[in-house]
Protein backbone atom coordinates (compact mmCIF):
# COMPACT_ATOMS: atom_id res chain seq x y z
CA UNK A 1 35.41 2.00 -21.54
CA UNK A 2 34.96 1.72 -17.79
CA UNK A 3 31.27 1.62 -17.20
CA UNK A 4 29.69 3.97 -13.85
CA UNK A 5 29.53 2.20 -10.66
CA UNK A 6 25.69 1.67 -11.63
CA UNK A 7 25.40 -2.26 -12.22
CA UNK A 8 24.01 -3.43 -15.48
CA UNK A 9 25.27 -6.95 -15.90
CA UNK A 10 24.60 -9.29 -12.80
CA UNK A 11 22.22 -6.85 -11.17
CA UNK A 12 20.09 -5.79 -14.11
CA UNK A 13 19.55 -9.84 -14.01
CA UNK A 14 19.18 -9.67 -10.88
CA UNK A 15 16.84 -7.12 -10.44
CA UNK A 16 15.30 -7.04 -13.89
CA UNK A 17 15.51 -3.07 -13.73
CA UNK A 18 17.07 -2.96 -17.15
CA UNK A 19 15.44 -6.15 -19.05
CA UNK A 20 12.55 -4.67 -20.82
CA UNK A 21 12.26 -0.66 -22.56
CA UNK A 22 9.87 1.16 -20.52
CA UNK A 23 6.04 1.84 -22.86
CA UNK A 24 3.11 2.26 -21.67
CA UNK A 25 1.10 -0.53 -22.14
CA UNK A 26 -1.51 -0.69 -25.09
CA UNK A 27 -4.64 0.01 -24.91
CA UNK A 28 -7.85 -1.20 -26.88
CA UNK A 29 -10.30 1.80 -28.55
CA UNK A 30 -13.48 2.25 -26.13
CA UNK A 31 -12.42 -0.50 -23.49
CA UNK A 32 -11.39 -0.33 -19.90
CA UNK A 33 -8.37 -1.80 -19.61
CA UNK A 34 -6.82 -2.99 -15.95
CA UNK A 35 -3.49 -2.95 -14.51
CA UNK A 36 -2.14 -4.30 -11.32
CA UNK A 37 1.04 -1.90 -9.96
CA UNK A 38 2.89 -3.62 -8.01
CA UNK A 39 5.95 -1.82 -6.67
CA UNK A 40 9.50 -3.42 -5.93
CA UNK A 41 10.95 -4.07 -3.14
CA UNK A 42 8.03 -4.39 -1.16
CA UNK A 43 9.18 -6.58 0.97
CA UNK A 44 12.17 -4.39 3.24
CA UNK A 45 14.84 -4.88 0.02
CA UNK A 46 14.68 -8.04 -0.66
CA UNK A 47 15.40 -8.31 -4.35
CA UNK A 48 14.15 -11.87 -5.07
CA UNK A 49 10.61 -11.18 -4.67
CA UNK A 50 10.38 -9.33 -7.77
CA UNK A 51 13.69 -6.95 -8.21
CA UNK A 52 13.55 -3.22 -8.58
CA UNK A 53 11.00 -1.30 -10.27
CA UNK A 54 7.36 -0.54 -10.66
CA UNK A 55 5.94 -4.36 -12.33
CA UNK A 56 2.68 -4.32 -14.05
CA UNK A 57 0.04 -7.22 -14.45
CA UNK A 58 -2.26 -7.63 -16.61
CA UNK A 59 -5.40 -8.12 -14.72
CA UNK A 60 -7.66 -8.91 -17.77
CA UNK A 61 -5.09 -11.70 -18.86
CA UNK A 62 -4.68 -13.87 -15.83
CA UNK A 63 -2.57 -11.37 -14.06
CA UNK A 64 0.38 -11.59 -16.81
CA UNK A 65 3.23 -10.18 -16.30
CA UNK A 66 3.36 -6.79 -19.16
CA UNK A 67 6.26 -4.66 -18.18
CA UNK A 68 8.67 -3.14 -15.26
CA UNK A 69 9.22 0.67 -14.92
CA UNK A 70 12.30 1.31 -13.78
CA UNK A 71 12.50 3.68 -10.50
CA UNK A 72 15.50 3.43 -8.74
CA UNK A 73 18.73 2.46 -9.79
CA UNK A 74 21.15 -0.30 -8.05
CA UNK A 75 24.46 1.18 -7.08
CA UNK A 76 27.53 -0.81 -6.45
CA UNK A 77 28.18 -2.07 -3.51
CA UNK A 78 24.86 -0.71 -2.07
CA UNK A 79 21.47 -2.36 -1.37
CA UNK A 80 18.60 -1.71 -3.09
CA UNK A 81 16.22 0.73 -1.47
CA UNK A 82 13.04 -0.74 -0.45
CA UNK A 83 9.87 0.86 -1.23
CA UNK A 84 7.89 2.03 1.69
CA UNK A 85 4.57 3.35 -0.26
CA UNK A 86 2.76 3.40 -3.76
CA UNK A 87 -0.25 5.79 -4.23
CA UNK A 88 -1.95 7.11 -7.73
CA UNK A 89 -4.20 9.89 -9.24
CA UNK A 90 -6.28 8.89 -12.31
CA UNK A 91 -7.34 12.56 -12.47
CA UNK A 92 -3.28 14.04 -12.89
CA UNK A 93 -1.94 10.71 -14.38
CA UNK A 94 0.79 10.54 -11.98
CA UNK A 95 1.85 7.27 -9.78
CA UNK A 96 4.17 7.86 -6.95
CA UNK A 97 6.89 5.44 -5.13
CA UNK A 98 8.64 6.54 -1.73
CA UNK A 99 11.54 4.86 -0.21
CA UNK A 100 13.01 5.97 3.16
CA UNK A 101 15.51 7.98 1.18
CA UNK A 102 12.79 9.95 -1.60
CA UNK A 103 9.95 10.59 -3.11
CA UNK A 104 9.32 9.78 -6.79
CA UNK A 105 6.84 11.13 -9.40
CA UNK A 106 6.08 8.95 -12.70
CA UNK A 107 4.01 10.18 -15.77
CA UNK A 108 1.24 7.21 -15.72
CA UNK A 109 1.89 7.90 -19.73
CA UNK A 110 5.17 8.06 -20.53
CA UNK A 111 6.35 6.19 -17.35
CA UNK A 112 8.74 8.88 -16.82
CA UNK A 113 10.13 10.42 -14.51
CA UNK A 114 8.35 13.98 -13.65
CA UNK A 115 10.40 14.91 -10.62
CA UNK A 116 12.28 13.37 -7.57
CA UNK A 117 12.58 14.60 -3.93
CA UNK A 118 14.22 14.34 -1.01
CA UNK A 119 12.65 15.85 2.24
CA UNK A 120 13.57 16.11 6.12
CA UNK A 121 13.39 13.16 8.02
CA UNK A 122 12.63 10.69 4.61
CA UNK A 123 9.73 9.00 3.67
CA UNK A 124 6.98 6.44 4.39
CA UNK A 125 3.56 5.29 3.67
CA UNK A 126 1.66 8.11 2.13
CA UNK A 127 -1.74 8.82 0.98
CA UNK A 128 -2.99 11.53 -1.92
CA UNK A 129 -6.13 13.52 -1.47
CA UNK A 130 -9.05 12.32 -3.72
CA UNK A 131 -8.59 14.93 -6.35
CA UNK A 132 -4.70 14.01 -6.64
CA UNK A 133 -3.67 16.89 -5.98
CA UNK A 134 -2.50 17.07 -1.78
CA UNK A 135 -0.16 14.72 -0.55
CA UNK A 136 0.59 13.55 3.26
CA UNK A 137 3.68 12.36 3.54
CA UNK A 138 4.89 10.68 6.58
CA UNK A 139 8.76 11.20 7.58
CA UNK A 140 10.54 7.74 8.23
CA UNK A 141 8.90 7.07 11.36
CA UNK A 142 10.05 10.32 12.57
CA UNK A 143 7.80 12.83 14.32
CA UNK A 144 5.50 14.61 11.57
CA UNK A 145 3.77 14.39 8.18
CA UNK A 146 5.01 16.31 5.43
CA UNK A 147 2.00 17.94 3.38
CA UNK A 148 3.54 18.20 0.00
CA UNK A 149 1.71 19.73 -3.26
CA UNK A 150 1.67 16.65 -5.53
CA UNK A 151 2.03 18.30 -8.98
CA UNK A 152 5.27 20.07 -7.76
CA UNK A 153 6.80 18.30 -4.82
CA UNK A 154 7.07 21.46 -2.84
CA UNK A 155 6.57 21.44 0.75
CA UNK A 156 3.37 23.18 2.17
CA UNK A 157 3.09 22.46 5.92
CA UNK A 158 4.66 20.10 8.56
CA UNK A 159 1.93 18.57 10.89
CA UNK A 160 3.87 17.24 13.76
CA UNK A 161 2.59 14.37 16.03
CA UNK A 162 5.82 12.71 17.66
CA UNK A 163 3.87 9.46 17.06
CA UNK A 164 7.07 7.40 14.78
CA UNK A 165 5.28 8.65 11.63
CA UNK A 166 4.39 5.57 9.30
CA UNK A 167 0.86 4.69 7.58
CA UNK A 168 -1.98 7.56 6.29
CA UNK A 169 -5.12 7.34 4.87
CA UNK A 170 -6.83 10.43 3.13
CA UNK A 171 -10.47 10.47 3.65
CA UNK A 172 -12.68 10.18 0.29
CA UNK A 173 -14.57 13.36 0.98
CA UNK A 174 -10.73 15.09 0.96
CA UNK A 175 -11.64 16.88 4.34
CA UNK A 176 -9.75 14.45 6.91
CA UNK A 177 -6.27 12.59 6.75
CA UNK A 178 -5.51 9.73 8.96
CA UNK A 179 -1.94 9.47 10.54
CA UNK A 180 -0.81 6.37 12.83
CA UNK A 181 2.16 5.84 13.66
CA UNK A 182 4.78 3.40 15.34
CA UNK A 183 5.29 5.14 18.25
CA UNK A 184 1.62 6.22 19.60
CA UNK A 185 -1.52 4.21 20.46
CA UNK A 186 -3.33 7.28 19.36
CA UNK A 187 -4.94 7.89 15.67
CA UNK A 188 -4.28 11.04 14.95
CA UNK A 189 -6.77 13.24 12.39
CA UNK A 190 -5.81 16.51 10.70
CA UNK A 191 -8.17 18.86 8.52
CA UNK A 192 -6.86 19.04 5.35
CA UNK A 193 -7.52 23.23 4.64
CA UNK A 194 -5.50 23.92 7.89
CA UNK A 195 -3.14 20.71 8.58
CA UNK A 196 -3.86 21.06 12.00
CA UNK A 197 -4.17 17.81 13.94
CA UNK A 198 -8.04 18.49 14.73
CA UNK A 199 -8.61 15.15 16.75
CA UNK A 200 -7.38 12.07 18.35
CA UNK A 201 -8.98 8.26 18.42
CA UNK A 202 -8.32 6.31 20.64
CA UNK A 203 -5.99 5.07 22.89
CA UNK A 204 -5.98 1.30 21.20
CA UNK A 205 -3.95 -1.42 23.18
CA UNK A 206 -1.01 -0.95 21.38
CA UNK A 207 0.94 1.13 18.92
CA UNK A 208 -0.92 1.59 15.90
CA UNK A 209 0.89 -0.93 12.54
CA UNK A 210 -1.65 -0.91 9.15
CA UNK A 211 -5.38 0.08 9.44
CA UNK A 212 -7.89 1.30 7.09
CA UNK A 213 -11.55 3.41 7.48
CA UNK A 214 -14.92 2.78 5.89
CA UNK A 215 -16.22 5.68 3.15
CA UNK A 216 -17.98 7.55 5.29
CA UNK A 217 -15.00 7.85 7.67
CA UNK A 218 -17.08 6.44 10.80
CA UNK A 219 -15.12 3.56 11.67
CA UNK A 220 -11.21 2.42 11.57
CA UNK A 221 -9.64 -1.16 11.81
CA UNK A 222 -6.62 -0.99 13.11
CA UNK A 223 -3.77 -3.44 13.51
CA UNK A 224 -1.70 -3.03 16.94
CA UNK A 225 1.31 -4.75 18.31
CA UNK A 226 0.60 -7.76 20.28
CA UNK A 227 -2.55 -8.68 18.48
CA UNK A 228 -3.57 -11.61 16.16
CA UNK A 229 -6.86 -9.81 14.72
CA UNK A 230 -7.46 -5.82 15.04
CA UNK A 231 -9.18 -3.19 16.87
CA UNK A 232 -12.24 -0.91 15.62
CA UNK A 233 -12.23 2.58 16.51
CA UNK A 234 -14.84 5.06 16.42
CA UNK A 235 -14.11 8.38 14.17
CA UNK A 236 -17.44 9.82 15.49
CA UNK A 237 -16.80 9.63 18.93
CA UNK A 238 -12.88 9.07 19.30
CA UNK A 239 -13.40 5.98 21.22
CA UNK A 240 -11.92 2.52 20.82
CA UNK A 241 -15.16 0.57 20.59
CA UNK A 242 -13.93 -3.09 19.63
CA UNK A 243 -11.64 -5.77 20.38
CA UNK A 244 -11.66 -8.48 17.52
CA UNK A 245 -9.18 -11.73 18.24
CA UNK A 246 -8.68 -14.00 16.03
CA UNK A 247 -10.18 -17.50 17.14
CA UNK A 248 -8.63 -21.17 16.57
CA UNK A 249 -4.96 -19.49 15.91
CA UNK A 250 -2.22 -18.97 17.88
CA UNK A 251 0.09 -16.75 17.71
CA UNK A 252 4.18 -17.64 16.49
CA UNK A 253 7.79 -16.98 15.67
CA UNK A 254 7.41 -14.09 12.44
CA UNK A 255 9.82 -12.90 10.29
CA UNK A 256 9.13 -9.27 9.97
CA UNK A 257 7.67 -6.16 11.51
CA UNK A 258 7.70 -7.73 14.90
CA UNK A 259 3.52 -7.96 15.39
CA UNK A 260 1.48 -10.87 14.04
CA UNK A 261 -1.06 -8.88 12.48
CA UNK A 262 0.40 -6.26 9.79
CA UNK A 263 -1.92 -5.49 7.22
CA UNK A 264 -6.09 -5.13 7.31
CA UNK A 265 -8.38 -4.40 4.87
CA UNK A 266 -11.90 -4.02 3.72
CA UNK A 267 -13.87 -4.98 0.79
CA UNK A 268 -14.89 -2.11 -1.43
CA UNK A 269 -18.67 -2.68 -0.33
CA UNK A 270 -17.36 -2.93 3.29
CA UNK A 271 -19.08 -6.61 4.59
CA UNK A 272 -15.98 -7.72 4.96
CA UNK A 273 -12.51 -6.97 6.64
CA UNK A 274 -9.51 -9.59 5.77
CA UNK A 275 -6.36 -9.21 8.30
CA UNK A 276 -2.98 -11.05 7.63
CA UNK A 277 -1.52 -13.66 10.42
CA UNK A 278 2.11 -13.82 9.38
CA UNK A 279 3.12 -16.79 11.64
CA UNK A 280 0.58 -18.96 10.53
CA UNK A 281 1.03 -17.78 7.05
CA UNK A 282 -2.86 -17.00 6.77
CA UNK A 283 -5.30 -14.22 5.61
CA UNK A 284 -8.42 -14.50 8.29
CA UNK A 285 -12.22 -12.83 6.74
CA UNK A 286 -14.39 -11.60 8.81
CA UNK A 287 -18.51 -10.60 7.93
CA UNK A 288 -18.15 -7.03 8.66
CA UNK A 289 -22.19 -6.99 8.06
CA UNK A 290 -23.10 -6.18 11.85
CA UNK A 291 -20.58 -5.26 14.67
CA UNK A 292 -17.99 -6.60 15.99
CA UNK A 293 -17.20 -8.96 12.88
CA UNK A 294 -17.33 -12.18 12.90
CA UNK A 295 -14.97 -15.13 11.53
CA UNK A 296 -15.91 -16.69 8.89
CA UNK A 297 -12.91 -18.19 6.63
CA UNK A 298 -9.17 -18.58 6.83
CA UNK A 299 -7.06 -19.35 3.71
CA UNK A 300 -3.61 -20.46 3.18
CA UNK A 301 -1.23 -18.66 1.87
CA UNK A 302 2.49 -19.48 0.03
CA UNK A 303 4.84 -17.23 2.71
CA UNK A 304 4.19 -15.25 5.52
CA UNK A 305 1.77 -11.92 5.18
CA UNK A 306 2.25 -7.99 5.95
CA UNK A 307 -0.34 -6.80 3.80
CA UNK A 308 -3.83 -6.95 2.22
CA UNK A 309 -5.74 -4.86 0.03
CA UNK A 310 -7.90 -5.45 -2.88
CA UNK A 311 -9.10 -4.12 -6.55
CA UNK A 312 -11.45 -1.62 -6.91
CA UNK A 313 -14.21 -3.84 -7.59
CA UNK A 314 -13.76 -6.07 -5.30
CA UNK A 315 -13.32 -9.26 -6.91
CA UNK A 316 -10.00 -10.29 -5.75
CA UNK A 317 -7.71 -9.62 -3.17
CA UNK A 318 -4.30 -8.62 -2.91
CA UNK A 319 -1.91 -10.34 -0.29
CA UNK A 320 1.14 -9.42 -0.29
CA UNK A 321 2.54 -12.92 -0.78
CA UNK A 322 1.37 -12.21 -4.25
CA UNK A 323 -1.57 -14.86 -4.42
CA UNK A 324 -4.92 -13.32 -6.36
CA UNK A 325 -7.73 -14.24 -4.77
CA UNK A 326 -11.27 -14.27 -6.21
CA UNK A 327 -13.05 -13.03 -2.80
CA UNK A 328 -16.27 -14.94 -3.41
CA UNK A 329 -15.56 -18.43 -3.73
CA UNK A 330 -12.18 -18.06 -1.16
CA UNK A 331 -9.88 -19.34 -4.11
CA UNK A 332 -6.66 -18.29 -5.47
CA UNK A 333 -7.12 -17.78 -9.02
CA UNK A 334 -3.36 -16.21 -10.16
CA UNK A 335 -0.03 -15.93 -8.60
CA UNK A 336 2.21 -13.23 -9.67
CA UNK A 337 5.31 -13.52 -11.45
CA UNK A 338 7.73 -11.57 -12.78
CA UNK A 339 9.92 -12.04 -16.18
CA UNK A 340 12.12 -14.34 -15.15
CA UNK A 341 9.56 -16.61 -13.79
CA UNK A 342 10.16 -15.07 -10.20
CA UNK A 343 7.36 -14.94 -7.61
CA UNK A 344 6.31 -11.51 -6.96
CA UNK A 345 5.78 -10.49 -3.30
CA UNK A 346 5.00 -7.10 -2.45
CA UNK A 347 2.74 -4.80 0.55
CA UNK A 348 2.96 -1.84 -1.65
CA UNK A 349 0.37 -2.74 -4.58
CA UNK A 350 -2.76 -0.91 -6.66
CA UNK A 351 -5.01 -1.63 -9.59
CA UNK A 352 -4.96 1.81 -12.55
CA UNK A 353 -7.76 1.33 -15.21
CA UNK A 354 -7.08 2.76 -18.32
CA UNK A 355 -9.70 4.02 -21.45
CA UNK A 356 -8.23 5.14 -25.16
CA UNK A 357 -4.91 5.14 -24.03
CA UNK A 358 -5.67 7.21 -20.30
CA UNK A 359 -5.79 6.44 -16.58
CA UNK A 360 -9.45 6.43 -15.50
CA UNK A 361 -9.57 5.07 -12.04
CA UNK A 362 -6.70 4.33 -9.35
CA UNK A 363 -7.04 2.29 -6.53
CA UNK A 364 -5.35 2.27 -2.84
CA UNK A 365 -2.80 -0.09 -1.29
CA UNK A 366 -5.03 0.65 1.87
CA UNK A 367 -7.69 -1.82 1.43
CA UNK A 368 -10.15 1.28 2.01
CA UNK A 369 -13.77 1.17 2.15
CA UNK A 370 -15.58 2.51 -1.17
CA UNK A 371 -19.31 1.84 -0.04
């Protein structure tokens, strides 16, 4: 018998989509449990950092490598399709994974599929509202946001910006979204009740790439083309306040997303922000303690960076070179691999506790501020 054009020989080696049965992963009576998500390909579709699927780690055991979801199939003859975002809701026990092409929606508890989507324009980096249940869904850097009900899928307003729609970041009070995109110098904020784009920070020196806001949704650090380091804007006041370079560095020849600095992120108590320097394959920290920062550590990493963020405690860090890194003593404590003994790279990553067998707490592939 003639098997579909679906490959499940080479490729499921390959990939590892079809190596292990999908479970959730056990869980001890009474105790928190902790999972790093890591979603593949995070790295444009490049298969050999990690294949296709949703991998988990266990954080509590070194980081070990438990199980792989499977998301999207491999067709023949066809690359894979590289995941472009990875958010979670603890409170509706659903994990999401967008591509350019779709949006998926996984049970956190069977690891199933709940529904798939396809919407105008495709998909990019998106953010849920605190309460899981809101979506903002950026088209494939294309000129609006779709705001999508997250138990269903279904559309509920467009919130156009003609910016190249690409990273978002819902506010923790649920009130504010942030949308920046490839195409604008220009943060652009929309009220959550309305989606209306209610204000505009900025203009930064470049096009807005990664950034990420403190709790109270005062300040954002923002990446921009051109830089090695990031900007700080003011959400109060609209106004780019702060210029931060980083010192001793130059920039270099990098492989991807044509700016030297993709990726930013601050600790969950905020006296930090870590931003990536892909040319000099580096993570640079910065004592976020009194404006501007100031540098205080660079560490080496194995490849070239695009991302940071970190677990919800904010013990490690999360490169997306796949190095753990305890934040305190500046060490790298784990390296992810996958089942095959792969390394694991990946920008799209979050920590999900789970208690008695149920997600308690998600975390953000932002790096957002939880102070």
């Amino acid at each position: 018998m003639k098997l579909p054009k679906i490959l499940v020989s080479a490729t499921a080696l390959l990939t590892g989509t079809l190596l292990l049965a999908s479970s959730p992963p056990p869980h001890a009576a009474g105790k928190t449990q902790r999972y790093l998500y890591v979603a593949s390909p995070g790295i444009r579709n490049y298969v050999e950092y990690g294949g296709v699927g949703v991998l988990v780690f266990d954080r509590d055991d070194n980081y070990r490598f438990v199980k792989r979801i499977p998301t999207f199939p491999v067709v023949e003859e066809k690359p894979a399709e590289n995941v472009k975002g990875v958010c979670a809701s603890a409170k509706t026990g659903k994990l999401y994974v967008s591509t350019p092409q779709r949006l998926l929606c996984l049970d956190l508890l069977t690891e199933k599929p709940v529904w798939e989507k396809v919407y105008e324009g495709g998909c990019d980096r998106m953010s849920l509202s605190p309460d899981g249940k809101v979506m903002y869904l950026p088209s494939f850097e294309g000129p609006h946001w779709n705001a999508v009900d997250a138990e269903t899928g279904n559309l509920l307003a467009k919130v156009v910006t003609h910016s190249g729609a690409h990273n978002t970041v819902y506010g923790a009070d649920g009130k504010r979204v942030y949308m920046g995109g490839l195409k604008s110098p220009m943060l652009f904020v929309a009220d959550t009740r309305s989606h209306q784009v209610t204000a505009q920070v900025g203009p930064f020196s470049g096009s807005i790439r990664p950034f990420t806001i403190n709790r109270d949704q005062s300040l954002a650090f923002v990446c921009v083309n051109g830089l090695l380091g990031f900007e700080i804007g003011d959400l109060k006041s609209g106004k780019m306040i702060h210029r931060v370079e980083v010192q001793g560095y130059q920039q270099g020849p990098i492989k991807r997303h044509g700016c030297p600095s993709h990726g930013v992120g601050l600790t969950p108590d905020e006296k930090e922000v870590w931003v990536v320097d892909a040319s000099n394959e580096r993570v640079h920290i910065f004592d976020n303690q009194k404006l501007p920062p100031r540098q205080v550590a660079s560490l080496k990493l194995r490849d070239q960076p695009g991302w940071v963020t970190f677990s919800l405690d904010g013990k490690h860090a999360y490169p997306s070179t796949g190095e753990i890194i305890d934040t305190k003593t500046r060490r790298i404590v784990a390296t992810l691999t996958d089942e095959t003994g792969r390394p694991v790279h990946s920008e799209k990553v979050l920590e999900i506790h789970f208690r008695d067998g149920k997600p308690v707490r998600a975390g953000d592939q932002f790096g957002i501020g939880r102070r």
